[in-house]
Protein backbone atom coordinates (compact mmCIF):
# COMPACT_ATOMS: atom_id res chain seq x y z
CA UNK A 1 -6.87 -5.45 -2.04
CA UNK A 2 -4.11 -6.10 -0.27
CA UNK A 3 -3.70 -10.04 -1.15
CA UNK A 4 -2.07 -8.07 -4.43
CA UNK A 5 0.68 -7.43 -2.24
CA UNK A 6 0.77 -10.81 -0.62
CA UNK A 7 1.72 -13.86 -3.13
CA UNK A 8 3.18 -16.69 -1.49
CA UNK A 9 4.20 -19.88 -2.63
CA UNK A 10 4.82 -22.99 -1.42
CA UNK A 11 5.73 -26.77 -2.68
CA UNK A 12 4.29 -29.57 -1.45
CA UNK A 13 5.36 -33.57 -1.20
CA UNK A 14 2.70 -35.92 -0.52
CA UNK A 15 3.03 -40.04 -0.56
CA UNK A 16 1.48 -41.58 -3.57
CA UNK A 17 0.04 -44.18 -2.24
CA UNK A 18 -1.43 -41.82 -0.06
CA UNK A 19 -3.60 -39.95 -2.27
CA UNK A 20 -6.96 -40.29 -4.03
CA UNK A 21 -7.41 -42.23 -7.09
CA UNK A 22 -7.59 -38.39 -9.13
CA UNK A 23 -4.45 -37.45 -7.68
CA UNK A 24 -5.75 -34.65 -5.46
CA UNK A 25 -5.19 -34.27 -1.71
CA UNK A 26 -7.09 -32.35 1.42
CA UNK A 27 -5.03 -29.74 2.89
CA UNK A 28 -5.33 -26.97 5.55
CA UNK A 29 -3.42 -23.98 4.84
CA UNK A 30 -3.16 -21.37 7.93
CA UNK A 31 -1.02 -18.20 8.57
CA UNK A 32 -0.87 -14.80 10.29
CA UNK A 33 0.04 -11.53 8.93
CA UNK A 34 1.07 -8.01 10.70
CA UNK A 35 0.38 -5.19 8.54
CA UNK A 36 0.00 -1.46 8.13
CA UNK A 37 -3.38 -0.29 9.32
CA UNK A 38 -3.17 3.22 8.21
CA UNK A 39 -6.30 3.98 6.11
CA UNK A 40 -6.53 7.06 3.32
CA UNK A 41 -9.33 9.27 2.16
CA UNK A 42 -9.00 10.14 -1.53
CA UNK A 43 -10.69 12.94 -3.59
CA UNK A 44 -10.55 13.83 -7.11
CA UNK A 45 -9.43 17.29 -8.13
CA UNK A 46 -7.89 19.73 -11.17
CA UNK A 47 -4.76 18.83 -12.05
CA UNK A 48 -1.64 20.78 -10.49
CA UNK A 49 0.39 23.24 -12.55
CA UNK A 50 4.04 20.97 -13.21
CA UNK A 51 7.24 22.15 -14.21
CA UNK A 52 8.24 20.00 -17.03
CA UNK A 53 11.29 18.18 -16.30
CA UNK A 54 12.95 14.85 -17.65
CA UNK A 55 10.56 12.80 -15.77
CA UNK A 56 7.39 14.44 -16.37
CA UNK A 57 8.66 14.59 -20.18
CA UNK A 58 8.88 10.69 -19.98
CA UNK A 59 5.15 10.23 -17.95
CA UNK A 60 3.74 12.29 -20.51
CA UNK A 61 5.35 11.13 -23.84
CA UNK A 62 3.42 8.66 -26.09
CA UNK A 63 5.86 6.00 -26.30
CA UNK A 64 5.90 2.92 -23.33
CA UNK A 65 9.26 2.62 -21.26
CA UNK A 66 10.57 1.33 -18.41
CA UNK A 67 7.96 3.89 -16.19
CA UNK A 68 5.23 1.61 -17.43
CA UNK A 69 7.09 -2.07 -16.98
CA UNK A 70 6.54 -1.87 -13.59
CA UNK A 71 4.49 0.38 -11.22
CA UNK A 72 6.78 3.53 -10.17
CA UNK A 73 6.58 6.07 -7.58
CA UNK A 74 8.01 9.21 -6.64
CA UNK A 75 7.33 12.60 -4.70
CA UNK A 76 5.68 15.79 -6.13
CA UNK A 77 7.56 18.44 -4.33
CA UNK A 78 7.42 22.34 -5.27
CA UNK A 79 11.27 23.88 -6.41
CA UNK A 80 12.05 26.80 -4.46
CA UNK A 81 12.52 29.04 -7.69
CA UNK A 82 9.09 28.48 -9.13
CA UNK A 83 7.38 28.04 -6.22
CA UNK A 84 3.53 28.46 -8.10
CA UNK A 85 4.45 24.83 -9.62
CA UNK A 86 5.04 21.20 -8.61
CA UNK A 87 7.69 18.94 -9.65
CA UNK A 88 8.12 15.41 -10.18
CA UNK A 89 11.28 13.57 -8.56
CA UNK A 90 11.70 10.02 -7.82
CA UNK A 91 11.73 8.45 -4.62
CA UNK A 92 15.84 7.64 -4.79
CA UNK A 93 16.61 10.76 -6.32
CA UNK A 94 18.37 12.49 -3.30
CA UNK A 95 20.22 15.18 -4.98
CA UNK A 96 17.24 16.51 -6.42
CA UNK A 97 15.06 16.27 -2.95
CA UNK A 98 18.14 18.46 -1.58
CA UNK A 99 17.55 20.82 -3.66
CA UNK A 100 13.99 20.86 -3.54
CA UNK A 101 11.25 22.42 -0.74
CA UNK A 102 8.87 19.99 1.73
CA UNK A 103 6.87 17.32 0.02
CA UNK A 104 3.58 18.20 -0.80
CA UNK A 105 2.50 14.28 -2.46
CA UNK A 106 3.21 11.24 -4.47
CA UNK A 107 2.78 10.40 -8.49
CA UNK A 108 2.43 6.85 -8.80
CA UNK A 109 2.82 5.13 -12.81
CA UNK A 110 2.00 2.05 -14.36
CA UNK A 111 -1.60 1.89 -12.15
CA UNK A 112 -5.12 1.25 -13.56
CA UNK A 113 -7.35 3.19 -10.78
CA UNK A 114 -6.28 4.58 -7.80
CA UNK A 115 -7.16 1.90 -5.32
CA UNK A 116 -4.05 -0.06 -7.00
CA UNK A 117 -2.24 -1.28 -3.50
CA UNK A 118 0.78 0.36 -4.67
CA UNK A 119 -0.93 3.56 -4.16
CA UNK A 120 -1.90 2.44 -1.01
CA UNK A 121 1.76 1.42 -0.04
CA UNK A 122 3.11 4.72 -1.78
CA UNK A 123 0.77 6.78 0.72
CA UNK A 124 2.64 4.60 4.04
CA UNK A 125 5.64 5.23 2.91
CA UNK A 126 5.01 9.12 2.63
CA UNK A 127 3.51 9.29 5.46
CA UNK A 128 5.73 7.19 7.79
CA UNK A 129 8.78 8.12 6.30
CA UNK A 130 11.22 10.95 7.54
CA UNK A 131 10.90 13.48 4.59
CA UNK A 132 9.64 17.25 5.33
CA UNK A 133 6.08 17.08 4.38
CA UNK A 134 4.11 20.39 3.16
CA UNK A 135 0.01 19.91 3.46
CA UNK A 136 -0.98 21.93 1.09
CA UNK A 137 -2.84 25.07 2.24
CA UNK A 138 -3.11 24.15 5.37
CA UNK A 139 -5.76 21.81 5.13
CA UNK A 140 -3.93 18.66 5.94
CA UNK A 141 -4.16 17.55 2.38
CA UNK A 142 -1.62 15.80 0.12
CA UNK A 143 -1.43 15.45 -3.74
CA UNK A 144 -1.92 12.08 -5.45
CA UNK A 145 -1.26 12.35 -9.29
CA UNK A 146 -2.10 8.51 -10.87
CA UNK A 147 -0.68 8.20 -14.40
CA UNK A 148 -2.85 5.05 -15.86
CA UNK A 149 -1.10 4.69 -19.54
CA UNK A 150 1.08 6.45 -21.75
CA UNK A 151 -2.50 7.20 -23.52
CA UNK A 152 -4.19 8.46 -20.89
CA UNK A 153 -3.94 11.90 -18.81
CA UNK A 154 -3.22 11.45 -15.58
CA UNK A 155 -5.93 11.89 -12.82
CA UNK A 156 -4.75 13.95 -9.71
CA UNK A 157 -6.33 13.70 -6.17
CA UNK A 158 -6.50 15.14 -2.77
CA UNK A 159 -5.85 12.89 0.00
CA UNK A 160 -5.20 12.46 3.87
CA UNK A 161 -4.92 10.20 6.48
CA UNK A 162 -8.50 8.58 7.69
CA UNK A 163 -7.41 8.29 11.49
CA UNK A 164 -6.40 12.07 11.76
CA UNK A 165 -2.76 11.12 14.03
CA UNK A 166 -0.77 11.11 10.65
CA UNK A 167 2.70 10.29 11.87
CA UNK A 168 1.63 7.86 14.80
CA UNK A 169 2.74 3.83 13.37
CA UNK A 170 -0.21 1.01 13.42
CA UNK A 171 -0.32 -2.26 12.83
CA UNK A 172 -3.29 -5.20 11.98
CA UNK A 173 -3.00 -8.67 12.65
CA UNK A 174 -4.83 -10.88 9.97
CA UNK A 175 -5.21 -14.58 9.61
CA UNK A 176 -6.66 -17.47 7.71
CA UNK A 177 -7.40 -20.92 8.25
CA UNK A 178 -8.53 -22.13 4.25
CA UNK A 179 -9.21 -25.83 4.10
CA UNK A 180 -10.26 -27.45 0.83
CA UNK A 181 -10.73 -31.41 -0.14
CA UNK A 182 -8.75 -31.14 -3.21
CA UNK A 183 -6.13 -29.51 -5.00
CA UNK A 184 -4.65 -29.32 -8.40
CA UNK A 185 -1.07 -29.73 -8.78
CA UNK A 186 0.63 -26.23 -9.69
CA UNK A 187 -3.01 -24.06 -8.74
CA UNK A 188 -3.31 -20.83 -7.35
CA UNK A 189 -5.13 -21.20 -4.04
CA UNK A 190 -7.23 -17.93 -3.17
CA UNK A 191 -7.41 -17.15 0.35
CA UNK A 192 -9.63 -14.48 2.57
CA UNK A 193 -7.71 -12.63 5.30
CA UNK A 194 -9.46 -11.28 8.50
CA UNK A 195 -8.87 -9.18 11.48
CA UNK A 196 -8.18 -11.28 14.29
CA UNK A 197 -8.81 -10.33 18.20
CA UNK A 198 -8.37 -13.37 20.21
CA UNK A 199 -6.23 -16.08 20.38
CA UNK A 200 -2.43 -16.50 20.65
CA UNK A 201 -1.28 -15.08 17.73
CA UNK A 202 -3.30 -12.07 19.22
CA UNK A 203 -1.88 -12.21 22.89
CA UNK A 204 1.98 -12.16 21.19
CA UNK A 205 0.66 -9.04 18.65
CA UNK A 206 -1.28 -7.29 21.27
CA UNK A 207 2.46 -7.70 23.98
CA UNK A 208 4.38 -6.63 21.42
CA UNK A 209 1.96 -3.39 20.09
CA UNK A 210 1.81 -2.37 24.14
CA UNK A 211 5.54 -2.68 24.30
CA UNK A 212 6.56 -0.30 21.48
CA UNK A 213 3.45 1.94 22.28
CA UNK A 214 1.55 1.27 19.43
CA UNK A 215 -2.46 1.70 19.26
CA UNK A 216 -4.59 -1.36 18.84
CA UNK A 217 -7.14 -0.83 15.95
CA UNK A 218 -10.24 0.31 16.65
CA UNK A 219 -11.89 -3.10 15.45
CA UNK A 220 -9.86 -5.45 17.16
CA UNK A 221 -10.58 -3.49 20.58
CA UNK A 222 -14.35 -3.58 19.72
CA UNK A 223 -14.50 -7.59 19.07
CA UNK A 224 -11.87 -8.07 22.27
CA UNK A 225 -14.42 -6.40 24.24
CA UNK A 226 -17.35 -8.22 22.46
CA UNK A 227 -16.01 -11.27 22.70
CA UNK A 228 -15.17 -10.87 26.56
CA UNK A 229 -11.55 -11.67 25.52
């Protein structure tokens, strides 16, 4: 769910004389949004041997801190003197990831399931980012480790790229146009984004993917086509 990612919010002024006898007003709220299109493919699986370090002493003790305020994330590389083991660093910790071989996944905190959109974001970032990435075995996997609650164990995965290209960039352009009668002052306002494929928000997105050489998804070249756009 990406809209997880995506709180806005706005403030409004409207005329009193202007508006209903209840107070409420009709509105029309509209937008675009570019974003990541890179999908994943995730599979459970036994849970790596770890070298026990700081971190991993923290994710795994019994008592909350500030790994569980807020969702974390961080590599799982393997150290180059115990190489039949994984370790857990964070994503800042440079001095460590000098030290350390390719990275072979991410360990995300804080997280009830694994299709948390920090996961999701977690994953881009590995992927798209400029570290030395290990697959492990060959197989073009990566490790996901998800650690739910001081309470829980943590649940490790398998995962990889569902487009194949892993290091290619791609974007999707989604909209909205919500319109409602009424509104409460001070209300949350839940809105449904879609892929858009037309339009002029998609002629400036489409330029400007062509430009930097970036592929079109797949769905907005089927409904272009469909659409005889």
């Amino acid at each position: 769910d990406v809209g997880q990612l995506l709180v806005g919010r706005g403030t409004c002024s409207f005329d009193p004389a202007q508006m209903a006898g209840d107070g409420d007003v009709a509105y029309a709220l509209c937008c675009n949004i570019v974003t990541l299109s890179t999908s994943f493919e995730v599979l459970p699986s036994p849970l790596c041997n770890l070298h026990l370090n700081p971190l991993l002493r923290d994710l795994t003790g019994k008592s909350p801190g500030w790994l569980w305020e807020d969702p974390q994330v961080g590599y799982i590389v393997k150290s180059h003197h115990q190489p039949d083991q994984y370790q857990l660093t964070l994503f800042h910790d440079q001095p460590a990831l000098d030290t350390l071989l390719q990275l072979s996944g991410i360990w995300v905190s804080g997280v009830a399931k694994v299709s948390h959109p920090c996961v999701w974001s977690a994953c881009q970032r590995f992927i798209h980012g400029n570290g030395r990435r290990h697959t492990l075995n060959g197989t073009g996997d990566y490790l996901l480790i998800v650690y739910s609650s001081p309470s829980e164990p943590p649940q490790c995965y398998h995962w990889h790229t569902s487009q194949g290209d892993q290091s290619s960039l791609a974007f999707s352009l989604l909209g909205c146009c919500h319109r409602s009668s009424s509104i409460n002052q001070r209300s949350a306002v839940p809105v449904t984004l879609h892929g858009l494929a037309y339009g002029s928000a998609y002629s400036a997105f489409k330029s400007t993917c062509q430009n930097f050489n970036w592929p079109l998804p797949p769905d907005a070249r089927r409904t272009s086509v469909q659409d005889g756009r």
